[in-house]
PDB file of N, CA and C in Angstrom:
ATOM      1  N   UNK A   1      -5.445  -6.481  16.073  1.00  0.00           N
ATOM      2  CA  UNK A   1      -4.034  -6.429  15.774  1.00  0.00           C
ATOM      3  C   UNK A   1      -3.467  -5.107  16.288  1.00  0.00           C
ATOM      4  N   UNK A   2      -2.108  -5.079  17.027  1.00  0.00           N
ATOM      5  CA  UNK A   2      -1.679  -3.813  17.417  1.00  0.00           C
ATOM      6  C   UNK A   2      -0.688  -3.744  16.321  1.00  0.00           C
ATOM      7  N   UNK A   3      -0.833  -2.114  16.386  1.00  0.00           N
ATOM      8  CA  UNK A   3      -0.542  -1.325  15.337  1.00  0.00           C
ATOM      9  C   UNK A   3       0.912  -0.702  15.633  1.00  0.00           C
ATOM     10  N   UNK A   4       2.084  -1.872  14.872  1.00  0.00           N
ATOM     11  CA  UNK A   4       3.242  -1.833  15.053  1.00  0.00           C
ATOM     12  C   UNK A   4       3.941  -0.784  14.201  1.00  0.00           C
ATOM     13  N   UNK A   5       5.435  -0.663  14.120  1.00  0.00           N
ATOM     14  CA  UNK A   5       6.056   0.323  13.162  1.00  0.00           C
ATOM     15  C   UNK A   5       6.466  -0.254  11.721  1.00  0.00           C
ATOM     16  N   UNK A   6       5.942  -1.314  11.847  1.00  0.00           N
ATOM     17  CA  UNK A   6       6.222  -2.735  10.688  1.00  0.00           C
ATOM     18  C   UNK A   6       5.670  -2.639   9.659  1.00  0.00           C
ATOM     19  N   UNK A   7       4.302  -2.061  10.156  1.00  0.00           N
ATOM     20  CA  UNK A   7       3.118  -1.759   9.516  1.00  0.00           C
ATOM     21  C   UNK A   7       2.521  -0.180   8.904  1.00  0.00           C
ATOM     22  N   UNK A   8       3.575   0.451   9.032  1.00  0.00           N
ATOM     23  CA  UNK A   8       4.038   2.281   8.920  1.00  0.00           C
ATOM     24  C   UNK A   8       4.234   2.272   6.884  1.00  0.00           C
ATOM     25  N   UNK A   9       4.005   2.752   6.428  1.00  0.00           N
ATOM     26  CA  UNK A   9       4.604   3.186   5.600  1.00  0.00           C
ATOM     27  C   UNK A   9       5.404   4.855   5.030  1.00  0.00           C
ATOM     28  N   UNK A  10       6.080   4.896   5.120  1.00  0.00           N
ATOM     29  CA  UNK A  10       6.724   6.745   4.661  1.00  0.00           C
ATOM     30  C   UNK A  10       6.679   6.674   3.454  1.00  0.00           C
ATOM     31  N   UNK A  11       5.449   8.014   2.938  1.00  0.00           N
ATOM     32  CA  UNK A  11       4.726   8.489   1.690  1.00  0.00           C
ATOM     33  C   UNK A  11       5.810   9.146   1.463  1.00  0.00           C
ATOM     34  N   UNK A  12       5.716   9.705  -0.087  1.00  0.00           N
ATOM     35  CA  UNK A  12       6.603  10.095  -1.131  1.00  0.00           C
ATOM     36  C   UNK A  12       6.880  11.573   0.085  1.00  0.00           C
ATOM     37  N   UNK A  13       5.584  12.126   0.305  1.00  0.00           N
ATOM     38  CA  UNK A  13       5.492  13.630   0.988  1.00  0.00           C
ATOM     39  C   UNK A  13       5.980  13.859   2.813  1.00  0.00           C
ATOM     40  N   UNK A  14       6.269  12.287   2.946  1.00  0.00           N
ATOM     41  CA  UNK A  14       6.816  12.384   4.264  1.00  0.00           C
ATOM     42  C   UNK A  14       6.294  12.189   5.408  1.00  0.00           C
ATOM     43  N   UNK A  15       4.751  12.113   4.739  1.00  0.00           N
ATOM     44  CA  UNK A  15       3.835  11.285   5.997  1.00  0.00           C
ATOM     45  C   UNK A  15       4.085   9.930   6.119  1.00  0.00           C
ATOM     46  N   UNK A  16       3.639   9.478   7.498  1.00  0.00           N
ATOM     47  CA  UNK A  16       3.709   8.473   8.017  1.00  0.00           C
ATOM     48  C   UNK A  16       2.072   7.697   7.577  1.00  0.00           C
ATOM     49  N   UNK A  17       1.783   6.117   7.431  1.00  0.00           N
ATOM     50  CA  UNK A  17       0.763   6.203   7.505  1.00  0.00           C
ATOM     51  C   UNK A  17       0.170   4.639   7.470  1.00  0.00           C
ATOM     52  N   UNK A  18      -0.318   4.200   8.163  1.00  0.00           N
ATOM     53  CA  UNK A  18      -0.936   2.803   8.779  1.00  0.00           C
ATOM     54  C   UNK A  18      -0.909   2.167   7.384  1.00  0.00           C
ATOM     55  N   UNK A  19      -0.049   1.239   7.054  1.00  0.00           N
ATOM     56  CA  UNK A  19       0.051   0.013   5.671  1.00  0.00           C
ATOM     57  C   UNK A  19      -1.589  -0.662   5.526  1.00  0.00           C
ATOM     58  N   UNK A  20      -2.056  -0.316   4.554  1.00  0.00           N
ATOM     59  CA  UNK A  20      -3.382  -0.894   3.877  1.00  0.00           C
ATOM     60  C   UNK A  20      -3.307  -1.842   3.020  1.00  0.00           C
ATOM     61  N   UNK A  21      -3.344  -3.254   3.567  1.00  0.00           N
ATOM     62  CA  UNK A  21      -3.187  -4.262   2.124  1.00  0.00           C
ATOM     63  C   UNK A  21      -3.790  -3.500   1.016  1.00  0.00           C
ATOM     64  N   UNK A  22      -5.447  -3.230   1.621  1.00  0.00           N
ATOM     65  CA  UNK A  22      -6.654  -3.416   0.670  1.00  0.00           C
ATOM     66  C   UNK A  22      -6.613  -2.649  -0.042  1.00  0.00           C
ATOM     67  N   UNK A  23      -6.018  -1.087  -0.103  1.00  0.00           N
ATOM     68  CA  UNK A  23      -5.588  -0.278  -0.722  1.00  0.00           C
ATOM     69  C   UNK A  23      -4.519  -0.557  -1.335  1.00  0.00           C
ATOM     70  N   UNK A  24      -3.488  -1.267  -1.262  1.00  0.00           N
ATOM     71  CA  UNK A  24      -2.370  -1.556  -2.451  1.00  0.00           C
ATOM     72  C   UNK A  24      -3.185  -2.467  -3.354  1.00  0.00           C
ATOM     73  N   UNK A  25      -4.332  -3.281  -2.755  1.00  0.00           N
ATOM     74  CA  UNK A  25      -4.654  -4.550  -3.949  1.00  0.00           C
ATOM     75  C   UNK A  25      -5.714  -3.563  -4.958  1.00  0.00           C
ATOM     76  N   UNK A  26      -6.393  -2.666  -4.222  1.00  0.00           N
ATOM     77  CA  UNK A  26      -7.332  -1.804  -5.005  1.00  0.00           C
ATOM     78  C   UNK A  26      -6.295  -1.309  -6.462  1.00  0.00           C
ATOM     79  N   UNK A  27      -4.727  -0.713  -5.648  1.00  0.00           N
ATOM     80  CA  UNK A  27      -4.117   0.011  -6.834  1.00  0.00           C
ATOM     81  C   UNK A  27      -3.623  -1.135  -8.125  1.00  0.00           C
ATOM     82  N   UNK A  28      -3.635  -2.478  -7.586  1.00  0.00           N
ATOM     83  CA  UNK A  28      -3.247  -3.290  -8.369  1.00  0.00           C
ATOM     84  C   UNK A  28      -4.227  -3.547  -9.244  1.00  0.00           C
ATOM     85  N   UNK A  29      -5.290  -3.801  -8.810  1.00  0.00           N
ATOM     86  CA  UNK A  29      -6.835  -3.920  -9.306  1.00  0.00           C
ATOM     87  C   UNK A  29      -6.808  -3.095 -10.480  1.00  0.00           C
ATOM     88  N   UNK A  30      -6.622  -1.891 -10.297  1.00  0.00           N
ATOM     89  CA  UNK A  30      -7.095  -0.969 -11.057  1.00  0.00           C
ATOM     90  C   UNK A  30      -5.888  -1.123 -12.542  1.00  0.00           C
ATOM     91  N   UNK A  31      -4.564  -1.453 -12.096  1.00  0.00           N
ATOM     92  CA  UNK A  31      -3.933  -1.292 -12.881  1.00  0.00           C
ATOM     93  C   UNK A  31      -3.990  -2.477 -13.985  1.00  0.00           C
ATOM     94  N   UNK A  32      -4.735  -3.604 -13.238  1.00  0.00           N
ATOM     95  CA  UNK A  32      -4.872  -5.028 -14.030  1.00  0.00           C
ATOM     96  C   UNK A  32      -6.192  -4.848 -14.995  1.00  0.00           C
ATOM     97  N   UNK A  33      -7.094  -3.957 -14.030  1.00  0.00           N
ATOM     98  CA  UNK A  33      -9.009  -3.789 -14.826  1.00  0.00           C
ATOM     99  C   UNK A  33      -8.149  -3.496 -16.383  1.00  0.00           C
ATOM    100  N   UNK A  34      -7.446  -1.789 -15.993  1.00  0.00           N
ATOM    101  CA  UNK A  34      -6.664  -1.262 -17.463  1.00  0.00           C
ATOM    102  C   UNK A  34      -6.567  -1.987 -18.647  1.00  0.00           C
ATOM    103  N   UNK A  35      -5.869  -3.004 -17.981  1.00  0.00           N
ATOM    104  CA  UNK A  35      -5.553  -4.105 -19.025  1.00  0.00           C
ATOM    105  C   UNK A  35      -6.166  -5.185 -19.697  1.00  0.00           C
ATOM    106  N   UNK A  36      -7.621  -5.358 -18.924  1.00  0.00           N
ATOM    107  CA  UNK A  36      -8.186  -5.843 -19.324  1.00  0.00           C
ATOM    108  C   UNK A  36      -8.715  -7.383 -18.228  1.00  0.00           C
ATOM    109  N   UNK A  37      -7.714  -7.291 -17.217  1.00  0.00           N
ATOM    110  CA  UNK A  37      -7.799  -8.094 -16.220  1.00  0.00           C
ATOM    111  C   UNK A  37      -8.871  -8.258 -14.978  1.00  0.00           C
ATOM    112  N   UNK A  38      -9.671  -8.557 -15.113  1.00  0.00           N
ATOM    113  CA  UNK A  38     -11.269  -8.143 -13.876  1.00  0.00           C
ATOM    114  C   UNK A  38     -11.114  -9.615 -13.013  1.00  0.00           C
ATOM    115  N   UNK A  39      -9.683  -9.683 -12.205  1.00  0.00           N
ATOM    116  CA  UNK A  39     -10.059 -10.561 -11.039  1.00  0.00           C
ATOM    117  C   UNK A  39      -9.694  -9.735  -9.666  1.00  0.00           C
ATOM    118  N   UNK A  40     -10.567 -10.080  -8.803  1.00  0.00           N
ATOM    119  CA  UNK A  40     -10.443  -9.411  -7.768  1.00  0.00           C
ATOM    120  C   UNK A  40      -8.827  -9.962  -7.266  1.00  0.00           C
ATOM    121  N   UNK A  41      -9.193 -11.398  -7.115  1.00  0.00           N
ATOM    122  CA  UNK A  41      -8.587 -12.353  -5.941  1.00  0.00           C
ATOM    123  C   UNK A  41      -7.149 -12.367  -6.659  1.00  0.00           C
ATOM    124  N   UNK A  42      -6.957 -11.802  -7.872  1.00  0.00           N
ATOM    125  CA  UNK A  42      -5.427 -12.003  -8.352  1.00  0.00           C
ATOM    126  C   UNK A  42      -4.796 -10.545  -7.594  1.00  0.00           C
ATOM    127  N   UNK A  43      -5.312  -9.334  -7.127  1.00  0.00           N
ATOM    128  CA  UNK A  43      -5.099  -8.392  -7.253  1.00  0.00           C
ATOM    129  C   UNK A  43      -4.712  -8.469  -5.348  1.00  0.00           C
ATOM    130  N   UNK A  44      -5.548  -9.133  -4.873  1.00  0.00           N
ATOM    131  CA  UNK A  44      -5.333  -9.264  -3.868  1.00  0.00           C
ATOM    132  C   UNK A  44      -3.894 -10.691  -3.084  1.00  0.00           C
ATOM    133  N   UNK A  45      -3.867 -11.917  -4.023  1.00  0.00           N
ATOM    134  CA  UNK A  45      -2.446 -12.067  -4.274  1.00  0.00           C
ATOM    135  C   UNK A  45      -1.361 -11.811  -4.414  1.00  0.00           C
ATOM    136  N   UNK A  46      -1.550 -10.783  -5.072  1.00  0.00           N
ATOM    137  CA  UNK A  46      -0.244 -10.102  -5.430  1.00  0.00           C
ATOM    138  C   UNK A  46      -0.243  -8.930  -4.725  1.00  0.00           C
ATOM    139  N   UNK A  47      -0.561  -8.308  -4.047  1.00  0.00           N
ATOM    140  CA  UNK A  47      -0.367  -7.922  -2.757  1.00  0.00           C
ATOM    141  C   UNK A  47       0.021  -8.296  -1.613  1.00  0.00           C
ATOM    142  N   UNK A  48      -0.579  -9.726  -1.236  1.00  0.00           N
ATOM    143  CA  UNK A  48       0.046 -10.374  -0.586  1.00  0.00           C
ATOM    144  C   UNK A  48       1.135 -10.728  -0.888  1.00  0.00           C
ATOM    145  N   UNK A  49       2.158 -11.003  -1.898  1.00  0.00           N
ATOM    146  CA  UNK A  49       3.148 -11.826  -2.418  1.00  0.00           C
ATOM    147  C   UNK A  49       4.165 -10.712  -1.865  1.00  0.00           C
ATOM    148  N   UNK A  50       3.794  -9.362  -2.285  1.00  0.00           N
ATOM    149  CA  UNK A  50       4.767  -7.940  -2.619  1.00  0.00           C
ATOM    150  C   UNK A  50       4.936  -7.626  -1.180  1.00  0.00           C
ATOM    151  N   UNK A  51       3.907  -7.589  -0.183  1.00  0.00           N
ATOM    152  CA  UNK A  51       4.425  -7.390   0.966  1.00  0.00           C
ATOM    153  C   UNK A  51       4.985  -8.101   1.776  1.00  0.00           C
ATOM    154  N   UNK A  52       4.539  -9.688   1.546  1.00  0.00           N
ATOM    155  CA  UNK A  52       5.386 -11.029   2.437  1.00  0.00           C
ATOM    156  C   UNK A  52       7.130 -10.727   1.989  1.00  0.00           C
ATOM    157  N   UNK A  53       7.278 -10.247   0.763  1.00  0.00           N
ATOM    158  CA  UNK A  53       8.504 -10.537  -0.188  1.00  0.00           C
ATOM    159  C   UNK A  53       9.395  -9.506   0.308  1.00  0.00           C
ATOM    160  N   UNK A  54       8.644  -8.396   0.741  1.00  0.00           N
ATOM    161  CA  UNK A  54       9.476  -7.143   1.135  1.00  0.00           C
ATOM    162  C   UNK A  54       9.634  -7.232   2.213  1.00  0.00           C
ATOM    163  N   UNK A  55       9.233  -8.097   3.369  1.00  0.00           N
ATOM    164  CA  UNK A  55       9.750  -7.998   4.599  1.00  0.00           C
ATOM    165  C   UNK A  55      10.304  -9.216   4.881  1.00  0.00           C
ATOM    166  N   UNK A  56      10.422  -9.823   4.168  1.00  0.00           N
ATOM    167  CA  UNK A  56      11.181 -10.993   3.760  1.00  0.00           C
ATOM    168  C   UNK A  56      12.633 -10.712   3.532  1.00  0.00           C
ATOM    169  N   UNK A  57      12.868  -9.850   2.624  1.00  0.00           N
ATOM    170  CA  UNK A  57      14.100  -9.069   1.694  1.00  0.00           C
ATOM    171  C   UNK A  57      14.283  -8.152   3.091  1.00  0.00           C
ATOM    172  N   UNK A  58      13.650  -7.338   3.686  1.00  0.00           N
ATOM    173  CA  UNK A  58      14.724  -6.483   4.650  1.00  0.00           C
ATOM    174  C   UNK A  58      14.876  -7.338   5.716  1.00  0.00           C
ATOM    175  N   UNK A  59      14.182  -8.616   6.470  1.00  0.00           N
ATOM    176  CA  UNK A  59      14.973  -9.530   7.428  1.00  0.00           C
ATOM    177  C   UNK A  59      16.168  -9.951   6.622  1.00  0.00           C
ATOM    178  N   UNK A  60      16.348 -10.691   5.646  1.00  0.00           N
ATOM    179  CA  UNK A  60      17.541 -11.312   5.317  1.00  0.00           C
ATOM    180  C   UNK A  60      18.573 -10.413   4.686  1.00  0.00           C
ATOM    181  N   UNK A  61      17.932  -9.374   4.496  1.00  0.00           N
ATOM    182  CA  UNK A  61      19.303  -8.078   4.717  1.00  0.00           C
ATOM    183  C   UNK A  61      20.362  -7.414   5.654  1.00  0.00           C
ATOM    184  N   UNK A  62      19.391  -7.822   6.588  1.00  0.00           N
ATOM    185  CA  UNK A  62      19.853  -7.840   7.618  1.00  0.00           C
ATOM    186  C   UNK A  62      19.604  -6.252   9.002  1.00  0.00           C
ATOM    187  N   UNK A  63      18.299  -5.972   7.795  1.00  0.00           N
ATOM    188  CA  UNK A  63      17.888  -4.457   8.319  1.00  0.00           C
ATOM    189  C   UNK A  63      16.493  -4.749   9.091  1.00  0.00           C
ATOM    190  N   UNK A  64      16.091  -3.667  10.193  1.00  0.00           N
ATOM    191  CA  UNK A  64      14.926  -4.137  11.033  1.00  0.00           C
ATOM    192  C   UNK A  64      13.780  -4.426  10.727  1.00  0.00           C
ATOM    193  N   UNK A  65      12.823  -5.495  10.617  1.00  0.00           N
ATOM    194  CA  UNK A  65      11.613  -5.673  10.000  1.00  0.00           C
ATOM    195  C   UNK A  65      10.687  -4.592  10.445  1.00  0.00           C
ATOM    196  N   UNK A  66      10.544  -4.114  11.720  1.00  0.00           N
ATOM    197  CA  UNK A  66      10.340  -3.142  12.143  1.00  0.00           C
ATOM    198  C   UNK A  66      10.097  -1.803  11.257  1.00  0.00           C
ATOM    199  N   UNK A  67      11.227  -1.431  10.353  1.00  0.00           N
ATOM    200  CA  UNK A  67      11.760  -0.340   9.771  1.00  0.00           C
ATOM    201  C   UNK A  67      10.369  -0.621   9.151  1.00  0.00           C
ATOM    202  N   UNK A  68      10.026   1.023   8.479  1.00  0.00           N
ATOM    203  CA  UNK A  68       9.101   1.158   7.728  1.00  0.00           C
ATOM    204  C   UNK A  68       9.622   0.696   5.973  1.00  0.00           C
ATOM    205  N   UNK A  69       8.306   0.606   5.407  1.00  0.00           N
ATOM    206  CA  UNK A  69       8.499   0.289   4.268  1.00  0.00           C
ATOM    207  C   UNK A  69       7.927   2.395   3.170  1.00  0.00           C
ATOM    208  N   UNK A  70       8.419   1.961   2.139  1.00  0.00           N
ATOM    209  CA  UNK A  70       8.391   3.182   1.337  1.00  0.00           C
ATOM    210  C   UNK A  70       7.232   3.069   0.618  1.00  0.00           C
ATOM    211  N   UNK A  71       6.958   4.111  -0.291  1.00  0.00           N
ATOM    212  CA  UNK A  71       5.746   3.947  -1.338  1.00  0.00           C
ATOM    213  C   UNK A  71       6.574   3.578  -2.844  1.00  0.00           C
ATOM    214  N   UNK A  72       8.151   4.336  -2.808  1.00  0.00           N
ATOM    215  CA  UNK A  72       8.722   3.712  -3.792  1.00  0.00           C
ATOM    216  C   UNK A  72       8.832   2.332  -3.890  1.00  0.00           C
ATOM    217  N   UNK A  73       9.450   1.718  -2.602  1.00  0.00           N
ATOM    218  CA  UNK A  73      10.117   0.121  -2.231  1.00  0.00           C
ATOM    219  C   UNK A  73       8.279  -0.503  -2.626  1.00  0.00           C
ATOM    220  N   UNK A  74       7.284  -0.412  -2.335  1.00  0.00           N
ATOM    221  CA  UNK A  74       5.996  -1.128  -2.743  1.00  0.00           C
ATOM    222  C   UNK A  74       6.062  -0.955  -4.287  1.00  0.00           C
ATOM    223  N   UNK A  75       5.941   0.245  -4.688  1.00  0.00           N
ATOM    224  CA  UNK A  75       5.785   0.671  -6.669  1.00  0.00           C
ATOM    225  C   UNK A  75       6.547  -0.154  -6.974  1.00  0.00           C
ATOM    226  N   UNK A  76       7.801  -0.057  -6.675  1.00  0.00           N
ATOM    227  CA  UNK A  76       8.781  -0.914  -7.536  1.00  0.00           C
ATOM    228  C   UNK A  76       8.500  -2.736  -7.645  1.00  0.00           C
ATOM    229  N   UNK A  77       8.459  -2.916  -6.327  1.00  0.00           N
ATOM    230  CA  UNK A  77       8.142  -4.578  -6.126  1.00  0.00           C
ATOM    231  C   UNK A  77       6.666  -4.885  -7.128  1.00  0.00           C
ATOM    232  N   UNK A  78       5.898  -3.961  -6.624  1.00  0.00           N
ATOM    233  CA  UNK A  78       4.656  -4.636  -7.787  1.00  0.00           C
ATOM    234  C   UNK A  78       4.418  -4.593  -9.310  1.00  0.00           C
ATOM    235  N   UNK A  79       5.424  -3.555  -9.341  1.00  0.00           N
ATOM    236  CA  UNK A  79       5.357  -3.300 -10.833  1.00  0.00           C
ATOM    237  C   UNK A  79       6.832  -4.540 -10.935  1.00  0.00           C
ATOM    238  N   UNK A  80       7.668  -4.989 -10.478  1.00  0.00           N
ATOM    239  CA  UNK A  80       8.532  -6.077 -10.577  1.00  0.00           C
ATOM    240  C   UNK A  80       7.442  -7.286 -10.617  1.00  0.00           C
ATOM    241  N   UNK A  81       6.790  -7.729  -9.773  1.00  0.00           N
ATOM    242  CA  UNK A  81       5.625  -8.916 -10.025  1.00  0.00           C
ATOM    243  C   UNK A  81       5.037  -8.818 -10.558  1.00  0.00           C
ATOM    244  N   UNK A  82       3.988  -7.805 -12.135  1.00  0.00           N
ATOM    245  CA  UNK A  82       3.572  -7.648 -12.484  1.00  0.00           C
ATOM    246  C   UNK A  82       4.045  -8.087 -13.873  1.00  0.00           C
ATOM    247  N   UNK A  83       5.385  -7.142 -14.208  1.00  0.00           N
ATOM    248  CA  UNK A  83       6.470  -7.832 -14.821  1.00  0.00           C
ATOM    249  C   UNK A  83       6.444  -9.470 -15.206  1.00  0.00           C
ATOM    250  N   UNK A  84       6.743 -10.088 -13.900  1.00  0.00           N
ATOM    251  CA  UNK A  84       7.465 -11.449 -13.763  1.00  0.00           C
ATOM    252  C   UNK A  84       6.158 -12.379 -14.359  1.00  0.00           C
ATOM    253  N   UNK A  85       5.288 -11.736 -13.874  1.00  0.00           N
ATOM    254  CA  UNK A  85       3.417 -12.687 -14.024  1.00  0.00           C
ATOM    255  C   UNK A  85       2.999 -12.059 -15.620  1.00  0.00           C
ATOM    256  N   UNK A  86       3.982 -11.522 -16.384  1.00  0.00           N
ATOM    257  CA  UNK A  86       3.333 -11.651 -17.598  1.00  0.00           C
ATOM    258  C   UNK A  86       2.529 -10.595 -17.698  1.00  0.00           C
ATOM    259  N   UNK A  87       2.227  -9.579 -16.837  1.00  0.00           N
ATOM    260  CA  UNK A  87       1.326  -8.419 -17.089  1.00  0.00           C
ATOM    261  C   UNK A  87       2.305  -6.645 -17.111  1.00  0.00           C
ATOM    262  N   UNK A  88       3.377  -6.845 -18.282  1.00  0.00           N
ATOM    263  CA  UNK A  88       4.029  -5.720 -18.342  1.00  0.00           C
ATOM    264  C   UNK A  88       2.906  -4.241 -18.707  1.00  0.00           C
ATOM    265  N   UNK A  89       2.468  -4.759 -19.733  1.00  0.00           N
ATOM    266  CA  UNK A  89       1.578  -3.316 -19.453  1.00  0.00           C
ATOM    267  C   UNK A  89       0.793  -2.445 -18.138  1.00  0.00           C
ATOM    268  N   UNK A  90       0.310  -3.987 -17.584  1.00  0.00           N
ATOM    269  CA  UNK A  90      -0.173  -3.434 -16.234  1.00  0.00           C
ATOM    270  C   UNK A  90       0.756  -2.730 -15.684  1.00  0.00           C
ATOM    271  N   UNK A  91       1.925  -3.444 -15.447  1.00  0.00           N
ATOM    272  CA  UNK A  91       2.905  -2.677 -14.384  1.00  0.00           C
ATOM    273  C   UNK A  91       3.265  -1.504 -14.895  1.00  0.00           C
ATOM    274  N   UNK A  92       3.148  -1.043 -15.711  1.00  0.00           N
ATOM    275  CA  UNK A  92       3.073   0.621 -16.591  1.00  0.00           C
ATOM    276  C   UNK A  92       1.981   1.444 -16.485  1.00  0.00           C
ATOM    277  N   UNK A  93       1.455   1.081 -16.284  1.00  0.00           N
ATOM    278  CA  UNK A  93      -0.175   1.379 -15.756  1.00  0.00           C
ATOM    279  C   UNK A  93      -0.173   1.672 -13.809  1.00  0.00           C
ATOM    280  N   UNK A  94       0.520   0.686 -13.359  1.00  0.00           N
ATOM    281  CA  UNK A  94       0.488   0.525 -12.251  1.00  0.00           C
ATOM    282  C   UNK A  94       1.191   1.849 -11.557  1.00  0.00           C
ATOM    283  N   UNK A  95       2.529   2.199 -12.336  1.00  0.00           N
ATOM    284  CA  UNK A  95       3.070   3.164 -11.800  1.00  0.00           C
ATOM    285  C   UNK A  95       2.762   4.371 -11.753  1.00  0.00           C
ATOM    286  N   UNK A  96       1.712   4.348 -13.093  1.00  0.00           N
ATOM    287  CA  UNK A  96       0.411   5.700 -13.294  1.00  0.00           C
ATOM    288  C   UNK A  96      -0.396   5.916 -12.289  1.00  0.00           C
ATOM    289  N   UNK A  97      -1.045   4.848 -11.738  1.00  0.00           N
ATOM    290  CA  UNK A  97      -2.068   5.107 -10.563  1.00  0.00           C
ATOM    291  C   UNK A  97      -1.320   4.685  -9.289  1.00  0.00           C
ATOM    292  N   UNK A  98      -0.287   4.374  -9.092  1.00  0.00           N
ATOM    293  CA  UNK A  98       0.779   4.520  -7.734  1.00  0.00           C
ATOM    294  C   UNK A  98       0.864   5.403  -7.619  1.00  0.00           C
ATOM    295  N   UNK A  99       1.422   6.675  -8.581  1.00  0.00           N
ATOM    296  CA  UNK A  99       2.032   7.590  -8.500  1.00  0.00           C
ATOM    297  C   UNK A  99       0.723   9.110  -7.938  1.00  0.00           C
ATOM    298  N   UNK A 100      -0.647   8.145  -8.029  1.00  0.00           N
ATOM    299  CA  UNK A 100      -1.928   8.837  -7.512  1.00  0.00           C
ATOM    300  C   UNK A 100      -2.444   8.439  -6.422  1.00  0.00           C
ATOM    301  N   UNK A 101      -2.457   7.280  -6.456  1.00  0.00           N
ATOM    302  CA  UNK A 101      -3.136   6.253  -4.887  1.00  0.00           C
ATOM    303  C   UNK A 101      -2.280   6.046  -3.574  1.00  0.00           C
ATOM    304  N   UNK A 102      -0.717   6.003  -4.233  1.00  0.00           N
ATOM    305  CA  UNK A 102      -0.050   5.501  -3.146  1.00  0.00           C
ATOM    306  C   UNK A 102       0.303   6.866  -2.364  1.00  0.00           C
TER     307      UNK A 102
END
C-alpha cells in the first residue's frame, strides 16, 4: 500500500505520523480489558467503524479525504462509539489511555 496523506495523522504535539489501525484497536483494547471486556475482534471493529466513519464524515462535508485526520477527531469518535455500544465507562477510560497512546 502507498503511503498517502489520507493516512497521516497530526498528534496533539504536532507531529505528523503514518495512521496505525492496530494501534488505535490496541488503545481500544485496553480501554474495554479496564472494563472488563477481553475481546480482541470487538476492539478491532470498532476501529474499523471509527475510521471508515471519519472519512466518511469529511467526504460528505465536503472537505479533502486526503486531509489528515487528528488524535482529537479519533478520541472523540471512539469514545462517541463506545458510548453508543453501551460501553460508557470504557469510553472514560478510553480518553485516559488516548490521552497516553495516541
Amino acid at each position: 500500500m502507498k503511503r498517502r496523506a489520507e493516512h497521516l495523522v497530526l498528534k496533539r504535539d504536532g507531529r505528523r505520523e503514518f495512521l496505525r489501525a492496530t494501534k488505535l484497536a490496541r488503545s481500544i483494547h485496553l480501554a474495554l480489558h479496564s472494563v472488563g471486556v477481553d475481546e480482541d475482534w470487538r476492539a478491532l471493529e470498532l476501529a474499523n467503524v471509527v475510521l471508515m466513519a471519519l472519512r466518511e464524515k469529511k467526504r460528505l462535508g465536503g472537505e479533502d479525504v486526503a486531509e489528515m485526520l487528528t488524535t482529537t477527531e479519533i478520541s472523540d469518535a471512539v469514545q462517541h462509539v463506545l458510548v453508543v455500544t453501551g460501553q460508557p465507562t470504557a469510553a472514560v477510560s478510553f480518553g485516559a489511555v488516548a490521552a497516553e497512546a495516541l
